[in-house]
Protein backbone atom coordinates (compact mmCIF):
# COMPACT_ATOMS: atom_id res chain seq x y z
CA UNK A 1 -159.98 72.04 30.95
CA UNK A 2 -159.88 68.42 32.57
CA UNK A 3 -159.96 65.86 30.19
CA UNK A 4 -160.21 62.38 31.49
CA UNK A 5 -158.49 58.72 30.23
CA UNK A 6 -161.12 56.51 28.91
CA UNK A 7 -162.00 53.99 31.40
CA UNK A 8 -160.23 50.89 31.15
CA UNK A 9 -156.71 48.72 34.93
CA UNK A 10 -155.29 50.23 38.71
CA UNK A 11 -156.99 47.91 37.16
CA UNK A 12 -159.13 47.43 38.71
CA UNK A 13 -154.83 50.64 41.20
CA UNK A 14 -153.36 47.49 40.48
CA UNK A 15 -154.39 44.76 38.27
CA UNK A 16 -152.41 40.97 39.23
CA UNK A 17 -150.32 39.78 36.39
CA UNK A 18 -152.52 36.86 36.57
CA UNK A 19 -155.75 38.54 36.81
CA UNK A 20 -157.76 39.94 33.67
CA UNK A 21 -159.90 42.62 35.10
CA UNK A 22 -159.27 46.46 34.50
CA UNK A 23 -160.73 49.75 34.93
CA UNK A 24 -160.51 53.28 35.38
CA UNK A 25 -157.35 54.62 33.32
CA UNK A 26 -155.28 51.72 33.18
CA UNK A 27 -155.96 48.25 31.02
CA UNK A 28 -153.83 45.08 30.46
CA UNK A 29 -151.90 45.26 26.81
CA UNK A 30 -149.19 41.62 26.61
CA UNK A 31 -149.39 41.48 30.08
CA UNK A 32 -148.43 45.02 31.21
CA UNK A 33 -150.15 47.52 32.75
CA UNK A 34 -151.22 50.40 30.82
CA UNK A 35 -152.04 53.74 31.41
CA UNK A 36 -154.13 56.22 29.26
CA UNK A 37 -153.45 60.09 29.61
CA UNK A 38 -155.60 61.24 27.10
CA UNK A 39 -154.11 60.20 23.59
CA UNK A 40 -151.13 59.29 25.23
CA UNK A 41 -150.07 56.15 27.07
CA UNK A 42 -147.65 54.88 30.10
CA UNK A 43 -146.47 51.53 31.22
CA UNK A 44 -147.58 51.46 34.84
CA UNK A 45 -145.82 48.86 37.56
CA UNK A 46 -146.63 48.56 41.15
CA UNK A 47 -144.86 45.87 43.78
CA UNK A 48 -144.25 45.43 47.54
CA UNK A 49 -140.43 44.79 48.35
CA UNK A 50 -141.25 43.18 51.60
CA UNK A 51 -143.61 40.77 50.06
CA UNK A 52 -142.87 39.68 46.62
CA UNK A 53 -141.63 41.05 43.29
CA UNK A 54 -144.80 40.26 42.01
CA UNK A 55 -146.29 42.78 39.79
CA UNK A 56 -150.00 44.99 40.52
CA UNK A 57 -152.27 47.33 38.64
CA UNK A 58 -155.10 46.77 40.51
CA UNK A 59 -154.91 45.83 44.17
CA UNK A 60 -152.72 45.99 46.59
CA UNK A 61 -152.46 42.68 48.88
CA UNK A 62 -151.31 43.91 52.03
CA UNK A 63 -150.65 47.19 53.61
CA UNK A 64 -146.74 48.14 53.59
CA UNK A 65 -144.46 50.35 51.13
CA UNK A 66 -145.42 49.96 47.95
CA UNK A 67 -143.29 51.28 45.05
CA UNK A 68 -145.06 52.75 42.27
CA UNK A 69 -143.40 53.44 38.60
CA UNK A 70 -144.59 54.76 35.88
CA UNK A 71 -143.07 54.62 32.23
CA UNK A 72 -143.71 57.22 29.52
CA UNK A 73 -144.38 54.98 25.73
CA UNK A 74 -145.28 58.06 23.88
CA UNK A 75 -142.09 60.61 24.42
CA UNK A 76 -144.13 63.48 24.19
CA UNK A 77 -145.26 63.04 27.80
CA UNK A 78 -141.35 63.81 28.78
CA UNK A 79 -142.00 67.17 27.54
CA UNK A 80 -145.02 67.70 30.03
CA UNK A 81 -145.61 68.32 33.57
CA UNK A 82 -146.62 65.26 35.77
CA UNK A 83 -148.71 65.66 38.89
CA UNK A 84 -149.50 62.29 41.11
CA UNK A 85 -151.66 61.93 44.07
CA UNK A 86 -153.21 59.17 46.19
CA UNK A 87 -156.61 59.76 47.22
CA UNK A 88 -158.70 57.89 49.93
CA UNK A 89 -161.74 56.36 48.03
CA UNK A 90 -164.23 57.87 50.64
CA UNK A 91 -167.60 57.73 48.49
CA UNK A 92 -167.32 53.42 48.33
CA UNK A 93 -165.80 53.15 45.18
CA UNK A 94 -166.78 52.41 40.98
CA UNK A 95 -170.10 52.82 39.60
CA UNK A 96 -169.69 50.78 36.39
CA UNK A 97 -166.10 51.19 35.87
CA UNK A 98 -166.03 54.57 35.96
CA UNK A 99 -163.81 56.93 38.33
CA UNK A 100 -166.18 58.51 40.91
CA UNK A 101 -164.53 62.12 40.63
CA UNK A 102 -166.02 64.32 38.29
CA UNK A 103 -163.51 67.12 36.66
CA UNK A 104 -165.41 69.60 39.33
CA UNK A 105 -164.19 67.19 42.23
CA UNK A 106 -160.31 67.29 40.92
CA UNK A 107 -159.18 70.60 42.65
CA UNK A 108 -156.63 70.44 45.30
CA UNK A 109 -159.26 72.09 47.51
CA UNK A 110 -161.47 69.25 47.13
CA UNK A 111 -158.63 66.10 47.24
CA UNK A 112 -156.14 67.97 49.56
CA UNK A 113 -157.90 66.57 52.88
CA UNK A 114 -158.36 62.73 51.40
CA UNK A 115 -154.96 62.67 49.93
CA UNK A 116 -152.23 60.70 51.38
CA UNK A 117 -149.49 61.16 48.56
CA UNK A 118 -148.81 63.86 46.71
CA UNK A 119 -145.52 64.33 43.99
CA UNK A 120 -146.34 68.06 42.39
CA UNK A 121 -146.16 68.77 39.01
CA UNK A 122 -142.68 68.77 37.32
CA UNK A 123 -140.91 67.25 34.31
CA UNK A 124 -139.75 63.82 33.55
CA UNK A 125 -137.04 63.78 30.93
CA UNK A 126 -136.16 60.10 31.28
CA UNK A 127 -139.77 59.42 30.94
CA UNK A 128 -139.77 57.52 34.34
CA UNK A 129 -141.75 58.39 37.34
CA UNK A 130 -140.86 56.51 40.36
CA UNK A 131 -142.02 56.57 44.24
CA UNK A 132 -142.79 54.89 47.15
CA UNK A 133 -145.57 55.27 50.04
CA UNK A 134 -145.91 53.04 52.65
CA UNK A 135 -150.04 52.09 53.03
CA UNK A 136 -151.08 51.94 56.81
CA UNK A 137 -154.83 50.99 56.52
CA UNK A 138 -156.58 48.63 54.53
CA UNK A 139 -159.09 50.04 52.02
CA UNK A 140 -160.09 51.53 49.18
CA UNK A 141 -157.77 54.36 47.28
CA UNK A 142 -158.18 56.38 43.43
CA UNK A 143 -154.71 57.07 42.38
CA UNK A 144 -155.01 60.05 40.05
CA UNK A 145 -152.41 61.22 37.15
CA UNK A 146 -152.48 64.34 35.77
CA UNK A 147 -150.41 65.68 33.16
CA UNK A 148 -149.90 69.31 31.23
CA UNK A 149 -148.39 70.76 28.09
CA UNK A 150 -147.15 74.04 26.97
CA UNK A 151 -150.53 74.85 25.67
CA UNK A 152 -151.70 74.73 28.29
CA UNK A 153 -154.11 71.47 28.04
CA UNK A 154 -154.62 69.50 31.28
CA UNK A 155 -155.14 65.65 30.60
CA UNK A 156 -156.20 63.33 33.66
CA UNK A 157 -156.25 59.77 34.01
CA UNK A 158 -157.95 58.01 37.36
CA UNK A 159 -157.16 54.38 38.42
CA UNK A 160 -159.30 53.14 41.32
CA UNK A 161 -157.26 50.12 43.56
CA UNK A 162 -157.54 48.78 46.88
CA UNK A 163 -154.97 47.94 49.70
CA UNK A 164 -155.34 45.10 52.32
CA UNK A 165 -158.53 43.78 50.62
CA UNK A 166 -157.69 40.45 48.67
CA UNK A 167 -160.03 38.20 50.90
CA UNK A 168 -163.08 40.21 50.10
CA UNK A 169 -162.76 39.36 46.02
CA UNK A 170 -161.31 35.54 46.89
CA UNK A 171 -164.48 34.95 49.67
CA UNK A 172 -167.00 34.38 46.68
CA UNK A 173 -164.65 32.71 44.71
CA UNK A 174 -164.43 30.05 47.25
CA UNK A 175 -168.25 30.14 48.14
CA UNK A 176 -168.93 29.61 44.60
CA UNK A 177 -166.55 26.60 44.29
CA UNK A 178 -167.86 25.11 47.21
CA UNK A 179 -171.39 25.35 45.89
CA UNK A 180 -169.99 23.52 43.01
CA UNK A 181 -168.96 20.49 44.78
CA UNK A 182 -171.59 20.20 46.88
CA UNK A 183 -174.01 20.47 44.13
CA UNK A 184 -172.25 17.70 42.54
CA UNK A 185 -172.01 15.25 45.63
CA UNK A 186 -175.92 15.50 45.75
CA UNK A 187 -176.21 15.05 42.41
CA UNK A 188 -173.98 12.01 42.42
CA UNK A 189 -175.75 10.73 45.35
CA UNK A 190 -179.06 10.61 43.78
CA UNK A 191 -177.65 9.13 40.85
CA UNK A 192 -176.32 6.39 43.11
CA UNK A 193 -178.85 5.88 44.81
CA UNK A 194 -181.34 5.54 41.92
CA UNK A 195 -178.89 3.15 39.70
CA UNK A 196 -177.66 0.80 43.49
CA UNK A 197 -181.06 0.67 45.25
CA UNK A 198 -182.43 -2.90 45.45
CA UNK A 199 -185.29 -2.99 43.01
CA UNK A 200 -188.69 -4.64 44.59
CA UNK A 201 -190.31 -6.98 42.37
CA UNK A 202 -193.80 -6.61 41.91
């Protein structure tokens, strides 16, 4: 059986070490990345070399490589199988912070045509997962973890982030700022004008 991480911050793939938004399987715990396999947890660190050493778990700035690692916390993980892929986000993203692939969706039938890297299934001893892809179009991706045991239990965690994007969250920001100040030069020009304007005597 597929059993998701609770929803969370990727996130939000990536999440900016400044920022304090998170979904899917990953959240922000002392200012690291975390991400939930089921009971089990993973530090989870994302950067672009050719930009800045600045840290992600949510999105992704610009398009470029982009190395991803992943860090086991609970050892037991080391004993299981770890699958990653990279998904296209073609169906426009999170409904209310929750991954948009239902367990049904997760076969390699179904995310073999939107997936744009893949590292199969194998063990970790060190605990440390570590790769790189290089991101050629601006958009929308679902990075998707999924881990086994010996028992045969299947735990997934999805992280929706996007690549390329950082205007279209940083647009509104600014619009709303700008309302600000304007709002306040109007009101402080009514207020001067109402406290300066010669009074008429009667």
């Amino acid at each position: 059986m597929h059993v998701r991480g609770a929803g969370g911050l990727l996130l939000t793939f990536f999440m900016s070490g400044a920022s304090a938004y998170a979904h899917g399987g990953v959240s922000l715990d002392k200012d690291r990345c975390v991400l939930r396999i089921g009971s089990d947890l993973m530090h989870f660190t994302g950067y672009q070399p050719n930009q800045t050493q600045q840290e992600f778990c949510e999105d992704i700035p610009v398009v470029g490589p982009t190395v991803i690692v992943l860090d086991a916390i609970d050892t037991e993980l080391r004993d299981m199988t770890t699958e990653i892929r990279v998904i296209r986000d073609t169906v426009g993203g999170i409904v209310a912070k929750t991954p948009v692939l239902a367990d049904n969706e997760l076969s390699s039938e179904n995310l073999d045509p939107l997936t744009v890297s893949h590292l199969p299934a194998k063990r970790y001893p060190s605990g440390t997962v570590n790769f790189e892809h290089v991101f050629t179009e601006a958009g929308k991706y679902i990075g998707i973890v999924t881990v086994r045991n010996d028992h045969g239990q299947v735990y997934v965690s999805q992280f929706p982030f996007s690549v390329g994007r950082g205007w279209v969250k940083t647009v509104p920001i600014y619009l709303g700022v700008l309302a600000i100040l304007i709002g306040g030069l109007l009101a402080y020009a009514k207020f001067s004008n109402l406290w300066f304007a010669p009074k008429t005597k009667p």
